[in-house]
Protein backbone atom coordinates (compact mmCIF):
# COMPACT_ATOMS: atom_id res chain seq x y z
CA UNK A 1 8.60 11.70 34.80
CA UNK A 2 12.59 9.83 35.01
CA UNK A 3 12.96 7.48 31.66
CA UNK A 4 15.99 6.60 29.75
CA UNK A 5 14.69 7.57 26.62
CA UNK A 6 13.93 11.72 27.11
CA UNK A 7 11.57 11.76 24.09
CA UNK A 8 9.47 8.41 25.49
CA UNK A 9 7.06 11.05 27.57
CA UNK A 10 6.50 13.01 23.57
CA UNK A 11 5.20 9.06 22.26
CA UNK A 12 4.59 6.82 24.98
CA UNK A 13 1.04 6.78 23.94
CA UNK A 14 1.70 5.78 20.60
CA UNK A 15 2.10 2.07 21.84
CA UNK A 16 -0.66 1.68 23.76
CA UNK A 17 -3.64 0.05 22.51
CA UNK A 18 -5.81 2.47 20.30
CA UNK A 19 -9.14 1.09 20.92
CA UNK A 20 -10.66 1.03 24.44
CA UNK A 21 -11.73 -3.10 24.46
CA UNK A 22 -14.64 -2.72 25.97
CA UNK A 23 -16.14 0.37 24.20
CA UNK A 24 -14.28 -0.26 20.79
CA UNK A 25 -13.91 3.28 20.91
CA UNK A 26 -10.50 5.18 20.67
CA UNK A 27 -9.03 5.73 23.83
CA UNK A 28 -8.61 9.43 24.82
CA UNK A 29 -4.62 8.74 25.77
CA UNK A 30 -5.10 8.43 21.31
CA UNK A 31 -6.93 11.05 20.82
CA UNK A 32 -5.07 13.60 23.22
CA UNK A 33 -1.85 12.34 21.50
CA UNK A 34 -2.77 12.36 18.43
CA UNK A 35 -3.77 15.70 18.59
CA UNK A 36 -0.39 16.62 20.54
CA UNK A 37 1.45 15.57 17.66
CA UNK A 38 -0.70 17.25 15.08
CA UNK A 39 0.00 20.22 16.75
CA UNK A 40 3.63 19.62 16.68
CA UNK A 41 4.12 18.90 13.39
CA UNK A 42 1.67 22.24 12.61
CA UNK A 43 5.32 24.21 12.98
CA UNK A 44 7.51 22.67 11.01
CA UNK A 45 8.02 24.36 7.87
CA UNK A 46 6.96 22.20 5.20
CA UNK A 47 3.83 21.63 6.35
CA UNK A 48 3.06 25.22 7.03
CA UNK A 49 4.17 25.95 3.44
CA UNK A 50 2.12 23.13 1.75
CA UNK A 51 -0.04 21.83 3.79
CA UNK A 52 1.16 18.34 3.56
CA UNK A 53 3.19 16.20 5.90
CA UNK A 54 4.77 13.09 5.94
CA UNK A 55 2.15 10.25 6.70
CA UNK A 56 3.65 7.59 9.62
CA UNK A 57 1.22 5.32 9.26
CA UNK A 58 2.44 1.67 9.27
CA UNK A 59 0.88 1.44 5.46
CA UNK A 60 2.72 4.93 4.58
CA UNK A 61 6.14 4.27 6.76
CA UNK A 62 6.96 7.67 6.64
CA UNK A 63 7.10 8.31 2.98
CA UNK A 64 4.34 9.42 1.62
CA UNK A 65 3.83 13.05 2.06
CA UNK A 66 -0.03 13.76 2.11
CA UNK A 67 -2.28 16.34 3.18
CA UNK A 68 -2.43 17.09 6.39
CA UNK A 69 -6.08 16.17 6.90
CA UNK A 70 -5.48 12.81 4.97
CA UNK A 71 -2.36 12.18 7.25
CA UNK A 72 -4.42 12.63 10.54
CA UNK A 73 -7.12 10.09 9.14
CA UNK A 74 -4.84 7.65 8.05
CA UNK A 75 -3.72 7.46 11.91
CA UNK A 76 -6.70 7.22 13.35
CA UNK A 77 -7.71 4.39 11.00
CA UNK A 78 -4.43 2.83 11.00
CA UNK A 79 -1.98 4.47 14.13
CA UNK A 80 1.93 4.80 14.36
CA UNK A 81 4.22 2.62 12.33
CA UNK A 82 6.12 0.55 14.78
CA UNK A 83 9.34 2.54 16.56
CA UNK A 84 7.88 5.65 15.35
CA UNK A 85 8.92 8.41 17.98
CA UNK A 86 8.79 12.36 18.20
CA UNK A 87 9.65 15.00 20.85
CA UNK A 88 11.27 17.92 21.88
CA UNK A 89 13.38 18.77 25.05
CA UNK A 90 15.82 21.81 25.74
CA UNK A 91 19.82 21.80 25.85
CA UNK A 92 22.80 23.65 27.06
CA UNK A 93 25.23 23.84 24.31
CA UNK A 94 28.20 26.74 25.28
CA UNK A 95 25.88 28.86 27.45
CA UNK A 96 23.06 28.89 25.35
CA UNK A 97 19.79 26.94 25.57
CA UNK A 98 19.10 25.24 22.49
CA UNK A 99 15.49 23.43 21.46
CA UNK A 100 16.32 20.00 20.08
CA UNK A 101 13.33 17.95 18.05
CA UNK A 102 13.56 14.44 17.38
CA UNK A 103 11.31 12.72 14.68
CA UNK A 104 11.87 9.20 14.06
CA UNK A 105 15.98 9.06 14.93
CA UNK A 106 16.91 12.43 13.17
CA UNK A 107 17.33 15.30 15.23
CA UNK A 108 17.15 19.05 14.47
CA UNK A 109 17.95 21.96 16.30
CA UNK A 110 15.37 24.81 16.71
C-alpha cells in the first residue's frame, strides 16, 4: 500500500465512519483498529507502568491521562479527535535499522 503519508496505513481507519448506517453498529474496520492501537499503545512504558494512557478522544484531546479501560471506552463512545494519527515504520540511519513511532506529530525512536 503506496501513500504519501507512511503512517496513513497505522490510522486510516480512524476517519472512516464508526457506525455501519444501516446496522448502527460499529463497523469492524473500528473495532479491528481500535484494537490495533490498543495493542500498540500496550508497549509504551507509561502505560505498562501505570496502567493509564493518554485518552484521544475529541472530549479528552489528548490530555487527560486515564485508565486504560476508561480510555478504550471513551473511543468507542466518542472515536479519534480530529488529525489524530499513530504508527510505526523501520529506518536506515548509518547502517543500522532503527524503529521509528509516531503519535500525533512527535516521533520517537525505538
Amino acid at each position: 500500500m503506496s501513500s504519501p503519508d507512511p503512517y496513513n496505513y497505522f490510522s486510516s481507519w480512524m476517519d472512516k465512519p464508526r457506525y455501519n448506517r444501516e446496522t448502527g453498529k460499529l463497523t469492524e474496520d473500528f473495532k479491528e483498529g481500535l484494537t490495533e492501537f490498543m495493542s500498540f499503545a500496550s508497549i509504551q512504558n507509561i502505560m505498562r507502568e501505570t496502567n493509564t494512557m493518554l485518552c484521544p478522544c475529541p472530549n479528552c484531546l489528548n490530555n487527560k491521562n486515564l485508565e486504560v479501560i476508561v480510555v478504550k471506552r471513551h473511543l468507542f463512545k466518542n472515536g479519534f479527535m480530529p488529525g489524530y494519527r499513530y504508527g510505526i515504520r523501520m529506518e536506515r540511519v548509518n547502517q543500522c535499522k532503527i524503529m521509528v513511532v509516531v503519535v500525533n506529530n512527535i516521533f520517537r525512536v525505538l
